[in-house]
PDB file of N, CA and C in Angstrom:
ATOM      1  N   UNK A   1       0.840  -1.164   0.000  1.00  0.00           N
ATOM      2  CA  UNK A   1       0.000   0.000   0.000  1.00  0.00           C
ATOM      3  C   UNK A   1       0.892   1.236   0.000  1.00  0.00           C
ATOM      4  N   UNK A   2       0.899   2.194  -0.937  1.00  0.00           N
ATOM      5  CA  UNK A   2       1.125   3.453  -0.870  1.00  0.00           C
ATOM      6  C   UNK A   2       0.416   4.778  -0.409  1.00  0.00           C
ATOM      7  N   UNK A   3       1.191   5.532   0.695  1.00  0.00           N
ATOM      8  CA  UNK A   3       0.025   6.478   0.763  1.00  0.00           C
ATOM      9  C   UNK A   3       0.803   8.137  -0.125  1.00  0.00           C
ATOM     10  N   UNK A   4      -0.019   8.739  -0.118  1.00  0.00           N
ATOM     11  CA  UNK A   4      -0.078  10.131  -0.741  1.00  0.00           C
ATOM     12  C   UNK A   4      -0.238  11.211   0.470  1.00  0.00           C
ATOM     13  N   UNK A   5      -0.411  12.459   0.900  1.00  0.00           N
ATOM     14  CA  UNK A   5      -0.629  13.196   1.356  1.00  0.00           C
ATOM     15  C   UNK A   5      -0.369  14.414   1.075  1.00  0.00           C
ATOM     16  N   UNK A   6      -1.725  15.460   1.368  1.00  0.00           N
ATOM     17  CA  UNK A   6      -1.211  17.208   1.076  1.00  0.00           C
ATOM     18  C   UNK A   6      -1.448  17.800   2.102  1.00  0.00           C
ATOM     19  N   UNK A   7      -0.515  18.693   2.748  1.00  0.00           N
ATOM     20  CA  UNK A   7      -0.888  19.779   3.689  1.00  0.00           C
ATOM     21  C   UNK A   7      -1.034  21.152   3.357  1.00  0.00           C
ATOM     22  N   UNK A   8      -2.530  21.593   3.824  1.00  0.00           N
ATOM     23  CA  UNK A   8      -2.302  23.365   3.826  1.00  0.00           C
ATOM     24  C   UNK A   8      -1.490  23.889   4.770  1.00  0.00           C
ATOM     25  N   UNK A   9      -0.268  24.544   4.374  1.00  0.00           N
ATOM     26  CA  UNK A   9       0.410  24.821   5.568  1.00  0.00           C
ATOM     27  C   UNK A   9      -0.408  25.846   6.130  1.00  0.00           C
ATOM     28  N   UNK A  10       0.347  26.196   7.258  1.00  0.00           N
ATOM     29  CA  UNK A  10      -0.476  27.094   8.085  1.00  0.00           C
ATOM     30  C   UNK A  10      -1.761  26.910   8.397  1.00  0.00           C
ATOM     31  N   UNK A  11      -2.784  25.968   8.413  1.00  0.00           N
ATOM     32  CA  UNK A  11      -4.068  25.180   8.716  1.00  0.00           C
ATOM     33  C   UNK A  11      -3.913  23.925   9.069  1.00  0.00           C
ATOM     34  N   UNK A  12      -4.878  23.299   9.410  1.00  0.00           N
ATOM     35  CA  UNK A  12      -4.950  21.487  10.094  1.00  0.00           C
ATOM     36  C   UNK A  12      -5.605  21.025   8.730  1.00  0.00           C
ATOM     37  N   UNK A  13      -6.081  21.511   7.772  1.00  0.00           N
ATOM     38  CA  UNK A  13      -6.318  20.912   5.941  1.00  0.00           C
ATOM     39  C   UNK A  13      -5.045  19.644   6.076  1.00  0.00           C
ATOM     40  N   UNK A  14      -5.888  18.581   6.045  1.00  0.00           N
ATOM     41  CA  UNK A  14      -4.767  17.562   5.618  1.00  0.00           C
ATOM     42  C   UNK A  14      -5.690  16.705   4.497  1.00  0.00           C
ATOM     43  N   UNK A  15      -5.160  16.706   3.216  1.00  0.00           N
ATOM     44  CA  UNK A  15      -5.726  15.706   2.447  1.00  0.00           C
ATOM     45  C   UNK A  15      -4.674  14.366   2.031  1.00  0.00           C
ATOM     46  N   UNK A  16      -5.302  13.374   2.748  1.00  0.00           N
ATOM     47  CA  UNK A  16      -5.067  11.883   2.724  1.00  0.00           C
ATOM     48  C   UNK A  16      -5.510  10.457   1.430  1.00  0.00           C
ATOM     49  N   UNK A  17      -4.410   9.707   1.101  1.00  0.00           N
ATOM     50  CA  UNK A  17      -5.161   8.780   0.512  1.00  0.00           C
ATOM     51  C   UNK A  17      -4.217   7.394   0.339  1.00  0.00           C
ATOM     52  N   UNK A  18      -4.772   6.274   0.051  1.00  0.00           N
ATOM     53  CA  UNK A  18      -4.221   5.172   0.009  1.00  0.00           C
ATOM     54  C   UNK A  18      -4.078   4.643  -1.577  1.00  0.00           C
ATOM     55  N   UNK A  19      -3.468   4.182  -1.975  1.00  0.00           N
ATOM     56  CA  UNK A  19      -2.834   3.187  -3.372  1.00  0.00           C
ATOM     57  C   UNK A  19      -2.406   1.977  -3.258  1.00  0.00           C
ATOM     58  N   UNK A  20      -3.059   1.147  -4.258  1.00  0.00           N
ATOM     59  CA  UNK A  20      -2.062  -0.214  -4.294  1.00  0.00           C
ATOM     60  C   UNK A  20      -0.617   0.020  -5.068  1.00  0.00           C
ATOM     61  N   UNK A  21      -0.927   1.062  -6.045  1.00  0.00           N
ATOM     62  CA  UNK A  21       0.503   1.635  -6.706  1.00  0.00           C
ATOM     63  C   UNK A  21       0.523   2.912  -6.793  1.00  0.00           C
ATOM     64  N   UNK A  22       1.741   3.414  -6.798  1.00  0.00           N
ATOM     65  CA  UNK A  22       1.725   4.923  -6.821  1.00  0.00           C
ATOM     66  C   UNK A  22       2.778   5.354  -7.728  1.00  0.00           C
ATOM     67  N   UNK A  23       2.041   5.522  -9.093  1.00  0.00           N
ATOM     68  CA  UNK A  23       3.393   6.086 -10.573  1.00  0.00           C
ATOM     69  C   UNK A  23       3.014   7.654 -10.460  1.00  0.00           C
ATOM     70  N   UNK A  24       3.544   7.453 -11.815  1.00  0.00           N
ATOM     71  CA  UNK A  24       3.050   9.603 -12.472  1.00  0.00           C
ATOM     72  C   UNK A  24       1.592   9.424 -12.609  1.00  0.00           C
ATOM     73  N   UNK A  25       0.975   8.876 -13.446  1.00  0.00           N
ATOM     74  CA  UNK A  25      -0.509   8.985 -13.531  1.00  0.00           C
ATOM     75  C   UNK A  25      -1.355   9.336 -11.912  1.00  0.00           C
ATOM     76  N   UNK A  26      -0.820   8.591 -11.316  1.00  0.00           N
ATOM     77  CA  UNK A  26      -1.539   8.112  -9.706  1.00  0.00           C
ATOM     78  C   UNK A  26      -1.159   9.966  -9.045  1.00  0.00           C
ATOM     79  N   UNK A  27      -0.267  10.305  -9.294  1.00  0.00           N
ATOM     80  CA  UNK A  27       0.375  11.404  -8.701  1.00  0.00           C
ATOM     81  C   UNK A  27      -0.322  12.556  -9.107  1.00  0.00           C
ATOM     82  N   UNK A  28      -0.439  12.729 -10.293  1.00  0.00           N
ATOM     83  CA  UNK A  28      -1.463  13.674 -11.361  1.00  0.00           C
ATOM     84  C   UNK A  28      -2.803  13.801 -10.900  1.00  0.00           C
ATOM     85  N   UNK A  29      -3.423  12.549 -10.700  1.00  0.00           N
ATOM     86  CA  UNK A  29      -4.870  12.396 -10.033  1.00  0.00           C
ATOM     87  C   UNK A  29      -4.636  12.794  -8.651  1.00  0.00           C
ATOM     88  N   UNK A  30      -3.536  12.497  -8.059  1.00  0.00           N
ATOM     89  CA  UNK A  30      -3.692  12.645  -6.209  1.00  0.00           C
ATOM     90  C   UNK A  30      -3.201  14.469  -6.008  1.00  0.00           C
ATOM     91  N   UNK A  31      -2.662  14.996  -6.680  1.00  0.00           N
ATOM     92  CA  UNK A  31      -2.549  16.298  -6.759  1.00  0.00           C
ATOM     93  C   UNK A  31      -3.784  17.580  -7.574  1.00  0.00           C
ATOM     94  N   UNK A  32      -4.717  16.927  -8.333  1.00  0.00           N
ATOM     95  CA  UNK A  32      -5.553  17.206  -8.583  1.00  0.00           C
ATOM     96  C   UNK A  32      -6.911  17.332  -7.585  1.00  0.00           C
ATOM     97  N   UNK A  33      -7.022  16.280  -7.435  1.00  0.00           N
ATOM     98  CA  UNK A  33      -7.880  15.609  -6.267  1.00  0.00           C
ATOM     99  C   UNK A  33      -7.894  16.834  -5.225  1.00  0.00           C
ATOM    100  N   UNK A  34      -6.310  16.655  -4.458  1.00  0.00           N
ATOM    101  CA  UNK A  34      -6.021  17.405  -3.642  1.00  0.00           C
ATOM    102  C   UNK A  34      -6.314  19.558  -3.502  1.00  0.00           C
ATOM    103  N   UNK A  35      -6.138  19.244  -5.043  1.00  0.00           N
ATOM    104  CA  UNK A  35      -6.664  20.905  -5.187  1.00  0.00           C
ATOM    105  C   UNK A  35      -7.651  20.736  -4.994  1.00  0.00           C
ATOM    106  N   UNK A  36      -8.753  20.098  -5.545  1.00  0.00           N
ATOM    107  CA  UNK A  36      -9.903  20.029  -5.739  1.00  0.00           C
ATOM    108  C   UNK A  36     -10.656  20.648  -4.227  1.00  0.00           C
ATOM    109  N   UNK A  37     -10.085  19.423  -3.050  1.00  0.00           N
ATOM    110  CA  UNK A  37     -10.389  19.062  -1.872  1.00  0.00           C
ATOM    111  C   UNK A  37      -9.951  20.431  -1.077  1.00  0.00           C
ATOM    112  N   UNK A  38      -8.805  20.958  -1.237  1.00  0.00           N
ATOM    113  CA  UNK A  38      -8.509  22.449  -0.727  1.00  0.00           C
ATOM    114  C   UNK A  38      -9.029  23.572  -1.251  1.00  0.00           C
ATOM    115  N   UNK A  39      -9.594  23.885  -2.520  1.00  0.00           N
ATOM    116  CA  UNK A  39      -9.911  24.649  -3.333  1.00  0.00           C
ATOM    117  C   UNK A  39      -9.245  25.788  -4.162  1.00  0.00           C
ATOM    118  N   UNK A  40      -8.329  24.753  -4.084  1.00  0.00           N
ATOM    119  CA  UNK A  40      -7.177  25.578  -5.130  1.00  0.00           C
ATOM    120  C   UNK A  40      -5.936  25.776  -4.601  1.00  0.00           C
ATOM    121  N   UNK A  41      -4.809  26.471  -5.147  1.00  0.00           N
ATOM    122  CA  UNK A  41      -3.437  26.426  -4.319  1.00  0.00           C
ATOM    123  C   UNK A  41      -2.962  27.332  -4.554  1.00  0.00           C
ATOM    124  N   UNK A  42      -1.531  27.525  -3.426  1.00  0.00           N
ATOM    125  CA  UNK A  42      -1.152  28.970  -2.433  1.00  0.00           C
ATOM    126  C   UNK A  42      -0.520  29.345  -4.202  1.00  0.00           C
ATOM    127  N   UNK A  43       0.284  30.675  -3.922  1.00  0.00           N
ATOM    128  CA  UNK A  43       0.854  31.271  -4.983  1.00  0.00           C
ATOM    129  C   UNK A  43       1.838  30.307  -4.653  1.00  0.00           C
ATOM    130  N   UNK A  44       2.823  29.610  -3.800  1.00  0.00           N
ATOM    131  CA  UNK A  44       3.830  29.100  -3.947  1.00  0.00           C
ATOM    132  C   UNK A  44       3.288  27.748  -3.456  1.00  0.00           C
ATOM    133  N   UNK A  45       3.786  26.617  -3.992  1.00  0.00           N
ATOM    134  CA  UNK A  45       4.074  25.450  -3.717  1.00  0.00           C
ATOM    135  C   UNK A  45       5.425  24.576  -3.582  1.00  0.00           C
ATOM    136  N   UNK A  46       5.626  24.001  -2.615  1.00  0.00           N
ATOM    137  CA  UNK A  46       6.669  22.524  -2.393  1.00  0.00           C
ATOM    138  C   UNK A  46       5.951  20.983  -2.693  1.00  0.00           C
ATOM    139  N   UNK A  47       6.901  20.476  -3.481  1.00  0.00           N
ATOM    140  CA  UNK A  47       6.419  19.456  -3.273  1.00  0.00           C
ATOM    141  C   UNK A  47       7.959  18.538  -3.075  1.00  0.00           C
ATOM    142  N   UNK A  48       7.445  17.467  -2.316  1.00  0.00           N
ATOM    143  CA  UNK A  48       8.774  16.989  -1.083  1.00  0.00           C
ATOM    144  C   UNK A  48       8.385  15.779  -1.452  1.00  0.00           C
ATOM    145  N   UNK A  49       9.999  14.922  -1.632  1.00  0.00           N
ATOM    146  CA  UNK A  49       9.987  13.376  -2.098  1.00  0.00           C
ATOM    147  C   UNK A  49       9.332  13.103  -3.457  1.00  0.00           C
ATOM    148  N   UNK A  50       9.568  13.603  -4.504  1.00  0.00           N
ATOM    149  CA  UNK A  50       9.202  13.300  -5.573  1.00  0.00           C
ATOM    150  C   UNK A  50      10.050  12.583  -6.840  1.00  0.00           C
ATOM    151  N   UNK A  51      10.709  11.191  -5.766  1.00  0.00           N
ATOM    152  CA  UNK A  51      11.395  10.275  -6.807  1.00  0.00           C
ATOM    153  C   UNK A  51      10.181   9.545  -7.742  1.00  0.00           C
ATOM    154  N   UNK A  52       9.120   9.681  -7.068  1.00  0.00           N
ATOM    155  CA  UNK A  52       7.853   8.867  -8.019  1.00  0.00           C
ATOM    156  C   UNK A  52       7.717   9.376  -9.292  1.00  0.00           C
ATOM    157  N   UNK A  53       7.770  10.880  -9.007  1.00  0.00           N
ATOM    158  CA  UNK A  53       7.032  11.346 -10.011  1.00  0.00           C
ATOM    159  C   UNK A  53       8.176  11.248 -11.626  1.00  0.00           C
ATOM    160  N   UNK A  54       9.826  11.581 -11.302  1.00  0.00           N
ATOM    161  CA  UNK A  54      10.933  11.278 -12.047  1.00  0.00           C
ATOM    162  C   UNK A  54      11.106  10.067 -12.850  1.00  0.00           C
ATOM    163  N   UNK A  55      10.938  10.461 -14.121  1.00  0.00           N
ATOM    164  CA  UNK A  55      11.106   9.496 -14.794  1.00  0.00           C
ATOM    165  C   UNK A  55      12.728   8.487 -15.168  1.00  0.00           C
ATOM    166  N   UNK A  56      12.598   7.264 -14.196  1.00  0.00           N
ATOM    167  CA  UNK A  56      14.240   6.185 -14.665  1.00  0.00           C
ATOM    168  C   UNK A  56      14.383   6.431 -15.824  1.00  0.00           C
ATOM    169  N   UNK A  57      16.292   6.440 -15.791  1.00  0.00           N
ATOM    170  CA  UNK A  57      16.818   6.547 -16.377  1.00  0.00           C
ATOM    171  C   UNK A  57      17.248   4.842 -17.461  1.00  0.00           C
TER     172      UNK A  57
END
């Protein structure tokens, strides 16, 4: 099981979710999702640990 997670910083907004796999496609939907669920996003974003999303060499 893979999980995903987004935080609004500065708020308790935590959007959560579970995967049996987690590629680029899965990542695309879980960051979408995640706007969706917050209602949109800050002028700046981080995003942290993103060997998933990097395509092997």
């Amino acid at each position: 099981m893979q999980t995903a997670s987004a935080v609004l910083c500065y708020s308790r907004m935590l959007f959560f979710q579970c995967y049996p796999t987690f590629q680029r496609f899965d990542c695309k939907v879980f960051l979408t999702d995640a706007l969706r669920y917050t209602g949109g996003a800050a002028r700046r974003v981080m995003i942290d640990n993103t060997h998933v999303i990097y395509r092997r060499a």
